[in-house]
Protein backbone atom coordinates (compact mmCIF):
# COMPACT_ATOMS: atom_id res chain seq x y z
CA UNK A 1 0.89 -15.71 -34.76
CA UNK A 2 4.61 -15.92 -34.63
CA UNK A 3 7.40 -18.43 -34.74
CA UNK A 4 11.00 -18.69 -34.75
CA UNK A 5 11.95 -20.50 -37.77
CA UNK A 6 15.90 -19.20 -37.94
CA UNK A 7 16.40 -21.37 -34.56
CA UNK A 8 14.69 -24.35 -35.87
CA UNK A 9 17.05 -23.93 -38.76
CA UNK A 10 20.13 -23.34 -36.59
CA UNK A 11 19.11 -26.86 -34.83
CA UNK A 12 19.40 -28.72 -37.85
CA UNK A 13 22.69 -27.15 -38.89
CA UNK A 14 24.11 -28.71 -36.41
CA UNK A 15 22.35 -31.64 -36.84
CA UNK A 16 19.89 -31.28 -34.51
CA UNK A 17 15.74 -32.48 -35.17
CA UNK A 18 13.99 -29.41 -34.34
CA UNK A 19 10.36 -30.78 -35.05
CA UNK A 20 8.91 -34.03 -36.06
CA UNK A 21 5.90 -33.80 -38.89
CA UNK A 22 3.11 -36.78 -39.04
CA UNK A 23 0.63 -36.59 -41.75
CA UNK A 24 -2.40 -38.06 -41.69
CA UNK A 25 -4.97 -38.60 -45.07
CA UNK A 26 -8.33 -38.32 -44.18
CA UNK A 27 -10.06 -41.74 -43.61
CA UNK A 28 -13.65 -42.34 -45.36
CA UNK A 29 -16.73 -42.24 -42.97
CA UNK A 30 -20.03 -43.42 -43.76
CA UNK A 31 -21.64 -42.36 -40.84
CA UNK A 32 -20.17 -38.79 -41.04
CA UNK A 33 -23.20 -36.42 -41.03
CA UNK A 34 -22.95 -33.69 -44.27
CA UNK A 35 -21.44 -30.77 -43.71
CA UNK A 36 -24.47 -28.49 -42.84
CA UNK A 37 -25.85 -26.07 -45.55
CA UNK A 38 -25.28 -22.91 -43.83
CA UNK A 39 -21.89 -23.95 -42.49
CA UNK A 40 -19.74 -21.80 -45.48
CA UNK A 41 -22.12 -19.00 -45.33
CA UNK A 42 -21.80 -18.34 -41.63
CA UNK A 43 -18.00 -18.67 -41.61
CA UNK A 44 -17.97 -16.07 -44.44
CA UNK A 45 -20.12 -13.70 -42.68
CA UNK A 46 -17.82 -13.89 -39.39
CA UNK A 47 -14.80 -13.09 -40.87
CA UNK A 48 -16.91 -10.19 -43.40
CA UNK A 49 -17.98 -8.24 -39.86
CA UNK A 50 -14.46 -8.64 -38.33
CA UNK A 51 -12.25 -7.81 -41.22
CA UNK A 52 -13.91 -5.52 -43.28
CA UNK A 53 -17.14 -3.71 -41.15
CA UNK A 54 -15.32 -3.55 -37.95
CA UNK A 55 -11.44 -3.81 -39.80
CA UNK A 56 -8.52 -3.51 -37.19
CA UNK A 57 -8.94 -3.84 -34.21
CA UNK A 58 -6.71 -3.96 -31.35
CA UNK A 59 -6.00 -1.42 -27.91
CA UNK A 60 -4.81 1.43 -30.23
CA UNK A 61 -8.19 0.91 -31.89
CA UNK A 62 -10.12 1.17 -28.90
CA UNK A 63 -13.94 1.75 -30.83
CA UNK A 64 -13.10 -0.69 -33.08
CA UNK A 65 -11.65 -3.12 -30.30
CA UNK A 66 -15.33 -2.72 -28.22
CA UNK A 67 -17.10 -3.66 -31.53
CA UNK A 68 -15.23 -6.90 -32.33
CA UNK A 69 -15.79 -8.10 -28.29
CA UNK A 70 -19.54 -6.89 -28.70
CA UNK A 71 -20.14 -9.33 -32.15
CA UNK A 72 -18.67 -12.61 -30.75
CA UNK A 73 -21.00 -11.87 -27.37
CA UNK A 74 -23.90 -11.56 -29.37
CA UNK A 75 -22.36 -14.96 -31.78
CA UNK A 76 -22.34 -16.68 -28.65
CA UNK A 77 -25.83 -15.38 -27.37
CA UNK A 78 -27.45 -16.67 -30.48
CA UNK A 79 -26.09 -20.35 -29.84
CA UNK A 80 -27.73 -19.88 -26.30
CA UNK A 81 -24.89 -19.29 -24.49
CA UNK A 82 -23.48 -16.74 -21.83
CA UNK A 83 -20.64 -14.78 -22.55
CA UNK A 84 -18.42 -13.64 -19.63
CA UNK A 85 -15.92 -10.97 -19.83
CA UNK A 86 -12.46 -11.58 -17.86
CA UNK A 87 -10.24 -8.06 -17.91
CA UNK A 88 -7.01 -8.07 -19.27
CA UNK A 89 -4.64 -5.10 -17.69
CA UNK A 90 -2.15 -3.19 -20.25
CA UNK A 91 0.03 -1.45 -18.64
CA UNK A 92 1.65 1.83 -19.69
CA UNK A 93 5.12 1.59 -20.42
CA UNK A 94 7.53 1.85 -23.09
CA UNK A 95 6.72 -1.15 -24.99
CA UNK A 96 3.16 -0.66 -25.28
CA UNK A 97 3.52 2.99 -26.11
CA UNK A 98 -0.14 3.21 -25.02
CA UNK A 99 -2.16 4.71 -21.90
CA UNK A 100 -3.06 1.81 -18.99
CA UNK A 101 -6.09 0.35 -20.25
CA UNK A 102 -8.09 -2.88 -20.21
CA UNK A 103 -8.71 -5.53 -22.76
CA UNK A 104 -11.33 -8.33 -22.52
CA UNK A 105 -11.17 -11.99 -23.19
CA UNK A 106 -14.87 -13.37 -23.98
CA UNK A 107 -15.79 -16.63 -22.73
CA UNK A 108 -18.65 -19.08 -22.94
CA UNK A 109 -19.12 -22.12 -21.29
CA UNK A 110 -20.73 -25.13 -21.83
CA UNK A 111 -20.96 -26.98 -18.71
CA UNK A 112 -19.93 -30.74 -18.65
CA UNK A 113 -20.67 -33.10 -16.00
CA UNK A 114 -17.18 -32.68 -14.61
CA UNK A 115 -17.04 -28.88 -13.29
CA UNK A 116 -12.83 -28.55 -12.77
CA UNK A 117 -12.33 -31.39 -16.00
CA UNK A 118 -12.13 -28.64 -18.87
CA UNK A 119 -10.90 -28.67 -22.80
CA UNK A 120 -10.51 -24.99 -23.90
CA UNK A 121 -11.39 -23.71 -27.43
CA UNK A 122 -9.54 -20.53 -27.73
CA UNK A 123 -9.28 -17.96 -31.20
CA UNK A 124 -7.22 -14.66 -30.91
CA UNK A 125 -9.95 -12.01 -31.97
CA UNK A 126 -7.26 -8.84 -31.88
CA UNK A 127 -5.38 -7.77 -34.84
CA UNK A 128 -1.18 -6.61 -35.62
CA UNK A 129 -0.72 -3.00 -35.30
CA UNK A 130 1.85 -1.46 -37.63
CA UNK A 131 5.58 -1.93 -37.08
CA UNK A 132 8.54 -1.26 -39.06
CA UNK A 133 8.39 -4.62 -40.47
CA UNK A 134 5.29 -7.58 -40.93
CA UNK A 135 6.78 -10.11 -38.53
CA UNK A 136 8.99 -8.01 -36.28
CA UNK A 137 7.65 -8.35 -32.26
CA UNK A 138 10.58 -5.82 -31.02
CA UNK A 139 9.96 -2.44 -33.07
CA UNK A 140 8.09 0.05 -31.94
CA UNK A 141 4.15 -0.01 -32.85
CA UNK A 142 3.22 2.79 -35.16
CA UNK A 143 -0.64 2.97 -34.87
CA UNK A 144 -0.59 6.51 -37.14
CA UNK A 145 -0.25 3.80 -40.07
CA UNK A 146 -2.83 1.35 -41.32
CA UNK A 147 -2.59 -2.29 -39.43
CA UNK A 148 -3.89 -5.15 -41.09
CA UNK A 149 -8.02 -6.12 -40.74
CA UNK A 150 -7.22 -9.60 -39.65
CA UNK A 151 -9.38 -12.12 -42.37
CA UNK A 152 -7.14 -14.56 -41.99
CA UNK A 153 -5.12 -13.99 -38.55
CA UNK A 154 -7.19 -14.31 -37.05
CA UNK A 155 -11.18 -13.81 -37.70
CA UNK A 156 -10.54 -17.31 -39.71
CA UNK A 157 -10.01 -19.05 -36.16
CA UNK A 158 -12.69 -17.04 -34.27
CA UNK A 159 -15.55 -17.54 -37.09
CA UNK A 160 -14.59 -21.23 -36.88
CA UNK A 161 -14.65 -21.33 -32.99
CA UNK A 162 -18.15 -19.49 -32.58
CA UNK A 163 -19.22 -21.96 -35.34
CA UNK A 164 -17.95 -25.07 -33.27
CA UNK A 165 -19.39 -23.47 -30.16
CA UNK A 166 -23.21 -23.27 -31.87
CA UNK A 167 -22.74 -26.71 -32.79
CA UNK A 168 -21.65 -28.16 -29.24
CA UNK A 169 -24.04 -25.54 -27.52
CA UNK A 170 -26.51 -27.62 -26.46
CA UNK A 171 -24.87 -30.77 -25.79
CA UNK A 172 -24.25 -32.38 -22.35
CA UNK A 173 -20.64 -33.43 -22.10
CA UNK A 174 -18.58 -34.99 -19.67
CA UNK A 175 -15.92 -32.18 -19.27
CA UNK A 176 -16.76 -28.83 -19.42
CA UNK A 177 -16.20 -27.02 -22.54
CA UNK A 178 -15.18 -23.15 -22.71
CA UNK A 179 -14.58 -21.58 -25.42
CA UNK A 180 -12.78 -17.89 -25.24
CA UNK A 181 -12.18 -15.04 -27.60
CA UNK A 182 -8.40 -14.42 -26.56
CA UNK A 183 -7.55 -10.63 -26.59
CA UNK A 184 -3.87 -9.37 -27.36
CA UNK A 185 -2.09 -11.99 -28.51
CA UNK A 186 -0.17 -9.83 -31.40
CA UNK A 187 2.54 -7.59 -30.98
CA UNK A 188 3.93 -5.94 -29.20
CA UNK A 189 1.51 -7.96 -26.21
CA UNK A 190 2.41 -11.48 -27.46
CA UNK A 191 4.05 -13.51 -24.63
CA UNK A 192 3.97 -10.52 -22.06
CA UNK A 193 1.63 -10.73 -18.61
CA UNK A 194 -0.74 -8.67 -20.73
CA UNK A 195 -1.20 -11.38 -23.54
CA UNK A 196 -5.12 -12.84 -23.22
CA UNK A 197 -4.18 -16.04 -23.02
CA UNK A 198 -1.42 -16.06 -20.23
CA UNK A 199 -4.19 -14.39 -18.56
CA UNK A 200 -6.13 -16.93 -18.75
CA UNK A 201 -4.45 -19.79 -18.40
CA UNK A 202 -3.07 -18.46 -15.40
CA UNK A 203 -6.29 -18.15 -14.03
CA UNK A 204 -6.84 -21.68 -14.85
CA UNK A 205 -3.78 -22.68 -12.83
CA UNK A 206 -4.48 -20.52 -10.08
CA UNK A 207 -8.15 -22.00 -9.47
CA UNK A 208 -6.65 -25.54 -9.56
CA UNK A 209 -8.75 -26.56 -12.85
CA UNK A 210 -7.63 -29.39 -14.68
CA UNK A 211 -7.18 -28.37 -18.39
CA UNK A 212 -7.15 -31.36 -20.88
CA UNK A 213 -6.93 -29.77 -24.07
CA UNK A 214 -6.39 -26.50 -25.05
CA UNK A 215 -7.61 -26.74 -28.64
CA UNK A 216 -6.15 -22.63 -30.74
CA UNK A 217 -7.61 -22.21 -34.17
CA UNK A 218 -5.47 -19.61 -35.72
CA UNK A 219 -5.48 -18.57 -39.43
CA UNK A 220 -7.27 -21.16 -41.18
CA UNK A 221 -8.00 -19.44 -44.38
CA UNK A 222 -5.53 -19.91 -47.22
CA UNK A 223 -5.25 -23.03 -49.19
CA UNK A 224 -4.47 -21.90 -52.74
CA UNK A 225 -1.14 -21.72 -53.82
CA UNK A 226 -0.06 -17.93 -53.41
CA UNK A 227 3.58 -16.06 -53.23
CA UNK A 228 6.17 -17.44 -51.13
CA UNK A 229 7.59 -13.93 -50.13
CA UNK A 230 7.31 -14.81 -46.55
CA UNK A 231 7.73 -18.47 -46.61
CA UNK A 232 10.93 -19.61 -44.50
CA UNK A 233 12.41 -22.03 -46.82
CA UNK A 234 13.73 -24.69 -43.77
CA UNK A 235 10.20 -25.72 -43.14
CA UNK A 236 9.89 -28.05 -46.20
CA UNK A 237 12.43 -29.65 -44.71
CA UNK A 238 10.96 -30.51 -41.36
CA UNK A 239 8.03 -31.98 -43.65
CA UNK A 240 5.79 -28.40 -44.21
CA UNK A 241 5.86 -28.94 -47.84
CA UNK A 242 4.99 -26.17 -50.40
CA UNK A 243 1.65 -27.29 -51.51
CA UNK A 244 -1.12 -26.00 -49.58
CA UNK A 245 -3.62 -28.11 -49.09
CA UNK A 246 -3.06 -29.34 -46.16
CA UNK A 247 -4.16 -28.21 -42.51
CA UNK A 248 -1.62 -28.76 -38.99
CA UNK A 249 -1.91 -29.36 -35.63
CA UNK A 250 1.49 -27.84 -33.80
CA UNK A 251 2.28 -28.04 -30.42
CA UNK A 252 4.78 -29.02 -28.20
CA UNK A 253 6.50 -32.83 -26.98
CA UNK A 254 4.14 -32.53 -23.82
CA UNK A 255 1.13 -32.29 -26.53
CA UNK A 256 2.28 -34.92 -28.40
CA UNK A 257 -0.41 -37.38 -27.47
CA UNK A 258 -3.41 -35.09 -27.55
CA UNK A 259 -2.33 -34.12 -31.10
CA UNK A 260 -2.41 -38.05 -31.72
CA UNK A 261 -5.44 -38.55 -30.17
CA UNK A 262 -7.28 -35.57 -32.05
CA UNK A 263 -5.76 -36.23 -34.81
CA UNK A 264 -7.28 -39.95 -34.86
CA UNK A 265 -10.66 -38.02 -34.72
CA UNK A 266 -9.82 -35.50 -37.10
CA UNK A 267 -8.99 -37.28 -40.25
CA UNK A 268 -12.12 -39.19 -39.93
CA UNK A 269 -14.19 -36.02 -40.59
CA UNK A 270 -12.33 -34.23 -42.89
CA UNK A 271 -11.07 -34.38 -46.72
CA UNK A 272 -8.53 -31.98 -46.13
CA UNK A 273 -5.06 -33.81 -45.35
CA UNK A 274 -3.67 -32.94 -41.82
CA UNK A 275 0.09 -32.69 -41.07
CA UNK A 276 0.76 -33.00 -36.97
CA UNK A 277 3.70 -31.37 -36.14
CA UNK A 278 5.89 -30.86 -32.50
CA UNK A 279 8.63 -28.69 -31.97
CA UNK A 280 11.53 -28.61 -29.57
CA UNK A 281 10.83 -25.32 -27.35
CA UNK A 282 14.51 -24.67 -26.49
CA UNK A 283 13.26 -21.08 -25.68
CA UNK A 284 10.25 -19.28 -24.90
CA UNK A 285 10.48 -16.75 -27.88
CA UNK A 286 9.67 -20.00 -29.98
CA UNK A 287 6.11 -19.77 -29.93
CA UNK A 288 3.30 -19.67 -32.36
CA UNK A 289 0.02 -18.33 -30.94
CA UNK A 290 -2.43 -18.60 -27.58
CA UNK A 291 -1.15 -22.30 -27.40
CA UNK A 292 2.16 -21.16 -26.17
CA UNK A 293 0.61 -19.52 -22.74
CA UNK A 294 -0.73 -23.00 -21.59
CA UNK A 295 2.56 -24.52 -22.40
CA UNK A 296 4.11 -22.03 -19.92
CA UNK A 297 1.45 -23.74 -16.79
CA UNK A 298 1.83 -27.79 -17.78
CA UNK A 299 -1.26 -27.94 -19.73
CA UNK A 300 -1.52 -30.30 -22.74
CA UNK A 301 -2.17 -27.51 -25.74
CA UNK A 302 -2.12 -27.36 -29.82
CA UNK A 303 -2.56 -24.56 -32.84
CA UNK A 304 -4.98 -25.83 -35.39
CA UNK A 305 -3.80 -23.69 -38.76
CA UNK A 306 -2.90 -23.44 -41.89
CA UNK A 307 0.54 -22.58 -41.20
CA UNK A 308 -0.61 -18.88 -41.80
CA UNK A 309 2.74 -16.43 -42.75
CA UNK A 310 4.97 -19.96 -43.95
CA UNK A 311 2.14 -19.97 -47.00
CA UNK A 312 -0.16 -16.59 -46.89
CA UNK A 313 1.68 -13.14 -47.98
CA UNK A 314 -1.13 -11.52 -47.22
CA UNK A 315 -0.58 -12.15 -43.38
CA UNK A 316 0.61 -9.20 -41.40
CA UNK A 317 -0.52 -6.92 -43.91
CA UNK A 318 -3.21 -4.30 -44.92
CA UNK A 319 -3.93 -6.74 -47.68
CA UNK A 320 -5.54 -9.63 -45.28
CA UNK A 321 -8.74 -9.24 -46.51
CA UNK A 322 -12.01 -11.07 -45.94
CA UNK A 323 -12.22 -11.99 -50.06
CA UNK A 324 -8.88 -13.69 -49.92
CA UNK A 325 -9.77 -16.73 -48.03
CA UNK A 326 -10.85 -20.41 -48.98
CA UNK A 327 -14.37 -20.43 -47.42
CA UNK A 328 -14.97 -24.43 -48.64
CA UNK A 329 -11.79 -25.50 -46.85
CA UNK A 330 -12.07 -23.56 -43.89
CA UNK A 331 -15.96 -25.08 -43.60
CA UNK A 332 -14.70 -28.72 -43.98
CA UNK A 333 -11.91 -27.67 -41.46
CA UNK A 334 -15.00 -26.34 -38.91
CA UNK A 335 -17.25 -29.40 -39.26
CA UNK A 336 -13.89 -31.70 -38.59
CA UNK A 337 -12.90 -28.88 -35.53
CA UNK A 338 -17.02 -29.50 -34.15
CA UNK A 339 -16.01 -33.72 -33.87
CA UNK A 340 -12.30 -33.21 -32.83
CA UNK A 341 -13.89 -31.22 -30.01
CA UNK A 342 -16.82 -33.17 -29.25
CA UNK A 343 -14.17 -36.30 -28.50
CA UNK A 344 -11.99 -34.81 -26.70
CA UNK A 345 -14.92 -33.42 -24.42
CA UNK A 346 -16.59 -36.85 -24.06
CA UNK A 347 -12.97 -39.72 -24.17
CA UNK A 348 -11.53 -40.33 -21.00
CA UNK A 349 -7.67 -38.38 -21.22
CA UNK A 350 -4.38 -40.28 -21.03
């Protein structure tokens, strides 16, 4: 997960708004079913076989890699559904410092009564190899040195989308609904041809489907006050405040009104407050996660997080660890996600 903070900051030096921050309170609901009883323990378990039995896992971790794409297949088997693999080519060159090889996205799909009408759940399973520095896309990778597990960024947003996708398994929407493990989206891949998600969404555009949401979950893990080492300051002045309680949807103006519209849902289902958020993309290097490749074909996309390195110092580091994460949050913030997606798979689109 990355974003460019330093520009937004340089917009509003010179007096420019670089992003525009709604916040919504959750609304009471009577007729919200309970969260279920196994809901917490599932996400926990997730994130324990990613982070700490598997740990790192990325394409200098090849065994590890294999192991990660092997678990959320047999998540998604369980929920009765059929996981598809779709290749993702690395390249070797100097960037990569790495042998050609091939990484997978994992997809499962639950099929909607409109084949080409299609709202994409999408979690980043791979994990940050070292670098010289936590947040630094342009050094070279140093995979001799421990990497970080991942609890948070990201086996947070894949043990909430395999939990959404056991919940929505066997219902009959009217779009289709597919849900994909996204492979490489951390450096040094992120925002390269050999990112998961341009992959993908490229191969969305190229079979003329009609994407109408593109729903990333991405770190959703920390909501206890912890040190602000890596917090960029700026942000509580675009209306991320320091308290962290709260949970964001951020995309881009074109998402604007699916961020609305989900956000409607969302607050509705949740008692965690939700803070929607849209950013000025006055380059391509501002980007936060998978969201950011459907962006670059016209499609209508948004990061559900917690706002990840702005709040967690753990993030980026060896120290992201499965027992650092807010399991009762992150299980109110699922059982919201199942609803959110259940709408937007069932309301006609704007």
């Amino acid at each position: 997960m990355h974003f460019l903070f330093c520009a937004i900051s340089s917009l509003i030096a010179v007096g420019l708004a670089g992003c525009n921050v709604s916040l919504y309170e959750p609304i009471a609901n009577p007729d919200h079913p309970e969260l279920p009883s196994d809901l917490e323990d599932n996400l926990r378990q997730h994130v324990q076989v990613l982070a700490e039995d598997i740990g790192e896992r990325n394409c200098y971790r090849q065994a590890n890699y294999e192991a990660a794409a092997g678990y959320i297949e047999s998540i998604f088997k369980e929920a009765g559904l059929q996981p598809l693999r779709q290749p993702v080519r690395v390249p070797e060159n100097d960037r990569f410092q790495l042998p050609e090889t091939t990484a997978y996205n994992i997809e499962a799909i639950v099929q909607g009564a409109c084949v080409n009408n299609v709202i994409v759940v999408g979690a980043h399973y791979d994990t940050k190899v070292a670098s010289a520095y936590w947040d630094d896309d342009g050094t070279p990778p140093a995979p001799d040195r421990p990497g970080t597990p991942g609890a948070s960024d990201n086996a947070s947003g894949v043990a909430v989308m395999l939990e959404v996708a056991r919940h929505l398994a066997k219902t009959k929407p009217k779009y289709t609904i597919r849900f994909v493990a996204f492979a490489n989206e951390e450096p040094p891949f992120f925002l390269t041809d050999s990112m998961g998600s341009m992959v993908y969404a490229r191969s969305m555009k190229e079979q003329q489907i009609d994407v109408q949401a593109m729903v990333c979950l991405d770190t959703i893990g920390c909501f206890h006050e912890t040190s602000r080492r890596k917090r960029k300051y700026p942000v509580e002045l675009l209306g991320l405040p320091y308290t962290f309680d709260y949970v964001t949807f951020l995309g881009n103006p074109q998402s604007r009104k699916t961020m609305k519209r989900g956000a409607s849902t969302f607050q509705r289902h949740t008692s965690t407050p939700l803070r929607v958020a849209w950013i000025w993309r006055i380059s391509k290097r501002i980007a936060w996660s998978d969201d950011a490749s459907f962006w670059a074909y016209g499609y209508p996309a948004f990061t559900v997080t917690d706002t990840a390195y702005l709040r967690n110092h753990h993030s980026h580091e060896p120290t992201d660890r499965a027992g650092t994460l807010d399991y009762g949050p992150m299980a109110d913030i699922a059982w919201a996600a199942v609803f959110l997606i259940k709408a937007f798979a069932n309301e006609p689109q704007d």
